[in-house]
C-alpha atoms as a PDB file:
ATOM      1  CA  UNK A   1     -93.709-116.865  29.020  1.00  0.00           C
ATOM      2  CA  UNK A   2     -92.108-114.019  30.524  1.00  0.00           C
ATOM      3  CA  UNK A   3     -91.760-110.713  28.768  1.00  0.00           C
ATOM      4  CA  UNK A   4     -87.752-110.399  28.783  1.00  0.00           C
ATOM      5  CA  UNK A   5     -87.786-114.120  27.300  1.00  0.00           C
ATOM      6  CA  UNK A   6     -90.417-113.263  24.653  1.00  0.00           C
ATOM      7  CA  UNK A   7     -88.505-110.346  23.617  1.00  0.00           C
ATOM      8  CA  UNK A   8     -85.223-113.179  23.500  1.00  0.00           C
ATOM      9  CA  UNK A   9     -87.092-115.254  21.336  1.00  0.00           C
ATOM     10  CA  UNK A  10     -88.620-112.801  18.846  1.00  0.00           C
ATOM     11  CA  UNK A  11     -85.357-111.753  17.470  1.00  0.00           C
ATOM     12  CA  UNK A  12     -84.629-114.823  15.557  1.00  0.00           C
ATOM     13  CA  UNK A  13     -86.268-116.912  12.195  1.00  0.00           C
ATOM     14  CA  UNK A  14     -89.221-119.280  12.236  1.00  0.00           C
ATOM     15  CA  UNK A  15     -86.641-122.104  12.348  1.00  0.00           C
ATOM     16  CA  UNK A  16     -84.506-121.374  15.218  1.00  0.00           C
ATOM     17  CA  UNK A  17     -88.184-119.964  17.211  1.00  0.00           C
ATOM     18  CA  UNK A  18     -89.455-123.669  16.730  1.00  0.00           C
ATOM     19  CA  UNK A  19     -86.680-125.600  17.785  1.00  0.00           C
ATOM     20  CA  UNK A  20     -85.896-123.032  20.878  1.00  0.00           C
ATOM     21  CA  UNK A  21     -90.031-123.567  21.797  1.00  0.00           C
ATOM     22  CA  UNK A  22     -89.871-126.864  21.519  1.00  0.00           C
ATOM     23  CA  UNK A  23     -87.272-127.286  23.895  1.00  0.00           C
ATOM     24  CA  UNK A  24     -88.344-124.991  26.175  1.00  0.00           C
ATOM     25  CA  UNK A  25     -91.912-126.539  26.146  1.00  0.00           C
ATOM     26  CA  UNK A  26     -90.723-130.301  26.965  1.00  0.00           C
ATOM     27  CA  UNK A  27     -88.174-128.943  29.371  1.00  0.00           C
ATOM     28  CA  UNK A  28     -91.346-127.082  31.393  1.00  0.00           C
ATOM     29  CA  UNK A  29     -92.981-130.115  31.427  1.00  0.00           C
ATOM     30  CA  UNK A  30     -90.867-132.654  32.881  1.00  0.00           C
ATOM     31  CA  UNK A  31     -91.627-131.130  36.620  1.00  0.00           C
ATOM     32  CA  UNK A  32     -93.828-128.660  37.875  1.00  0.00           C
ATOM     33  CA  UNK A  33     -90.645-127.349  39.844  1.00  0.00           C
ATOM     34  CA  UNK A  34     -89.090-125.826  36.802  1.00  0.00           C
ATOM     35  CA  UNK A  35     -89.064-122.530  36.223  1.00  0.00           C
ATOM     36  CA  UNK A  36     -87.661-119.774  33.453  1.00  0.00           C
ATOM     37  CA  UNK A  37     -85.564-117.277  34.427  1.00  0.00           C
ATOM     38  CA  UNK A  38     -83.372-114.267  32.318  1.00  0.00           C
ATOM     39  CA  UNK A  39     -79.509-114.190  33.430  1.00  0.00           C
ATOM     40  CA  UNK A  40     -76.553-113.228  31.239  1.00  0.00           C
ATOM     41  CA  UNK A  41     -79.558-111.911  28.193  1.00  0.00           C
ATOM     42  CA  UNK A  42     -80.229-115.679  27.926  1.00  0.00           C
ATOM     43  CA  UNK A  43     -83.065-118.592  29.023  1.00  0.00           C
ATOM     44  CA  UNK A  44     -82.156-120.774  32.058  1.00  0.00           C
ATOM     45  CA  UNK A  45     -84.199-123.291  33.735  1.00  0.00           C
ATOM     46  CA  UNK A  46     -83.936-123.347  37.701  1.00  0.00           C
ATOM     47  CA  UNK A  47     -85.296-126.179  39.741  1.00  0.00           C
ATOM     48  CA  UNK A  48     -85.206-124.953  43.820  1.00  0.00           C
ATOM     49  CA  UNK A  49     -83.270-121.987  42.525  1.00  0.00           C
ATOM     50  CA  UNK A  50     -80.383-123.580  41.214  1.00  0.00           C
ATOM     51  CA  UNK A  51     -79.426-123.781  37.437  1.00  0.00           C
ATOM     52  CA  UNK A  52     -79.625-127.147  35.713  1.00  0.00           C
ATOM     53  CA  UNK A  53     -79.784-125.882  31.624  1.00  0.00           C
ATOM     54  CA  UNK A  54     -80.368-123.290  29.512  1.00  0.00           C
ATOM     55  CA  UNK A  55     -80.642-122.575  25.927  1.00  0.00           C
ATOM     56  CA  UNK A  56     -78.228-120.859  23.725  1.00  0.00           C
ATOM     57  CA  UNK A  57     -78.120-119.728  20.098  1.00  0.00           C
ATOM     58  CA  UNK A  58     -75.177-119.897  18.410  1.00  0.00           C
ATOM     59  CA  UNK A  59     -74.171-117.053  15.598  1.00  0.00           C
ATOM     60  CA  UNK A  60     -75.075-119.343  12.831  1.00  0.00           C
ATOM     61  CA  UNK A  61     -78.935-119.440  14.372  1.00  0.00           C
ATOM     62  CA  UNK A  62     -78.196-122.778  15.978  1.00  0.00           C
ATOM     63  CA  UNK A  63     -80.342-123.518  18.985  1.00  0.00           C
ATOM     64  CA  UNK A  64     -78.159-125.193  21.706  1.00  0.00           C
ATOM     65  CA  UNK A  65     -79.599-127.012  24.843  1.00  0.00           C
ATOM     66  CA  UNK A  66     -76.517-127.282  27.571  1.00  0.00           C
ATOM     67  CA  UNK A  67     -76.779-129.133  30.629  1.00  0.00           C
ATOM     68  CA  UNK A  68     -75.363-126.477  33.702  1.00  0.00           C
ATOM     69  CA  UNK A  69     -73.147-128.595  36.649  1.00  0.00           C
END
């Protein structure tokens, strides 16, 4: 994990940590293309450079998985 996302994970409960791992994990592993990046102080995946998701938590420590167009 990169050290900008690790800080962006770190700030928020056991709960919310698991379910944001989680997704991040199985989201990694569905190609070998995917990568992290850090835009906007939040996670996005990028396959060939372009955006296709990210995750978001919501005020209320809900982790959010949205689909980018």
């Amino acid at each position: 994990m990169l050290r900008p996302l690790k800080n962006y994970f770190s700030k928020f409960d056991s709960e919310t940590l698991s379910c944001l791992e989680f997704l991040r994990k199985y989201i990694l592993k569905l190609d070998s293309t995917i990568r992290e990046e850090r835009k906007y102080e939040m996670p996005f995946c990028c396959i060939k450079n372009k955006i296709f998701c990210y995750l978001w938590v919501h005020k209320k420590n809900k982790a959010n998985l949205y689909w980018y167009r």
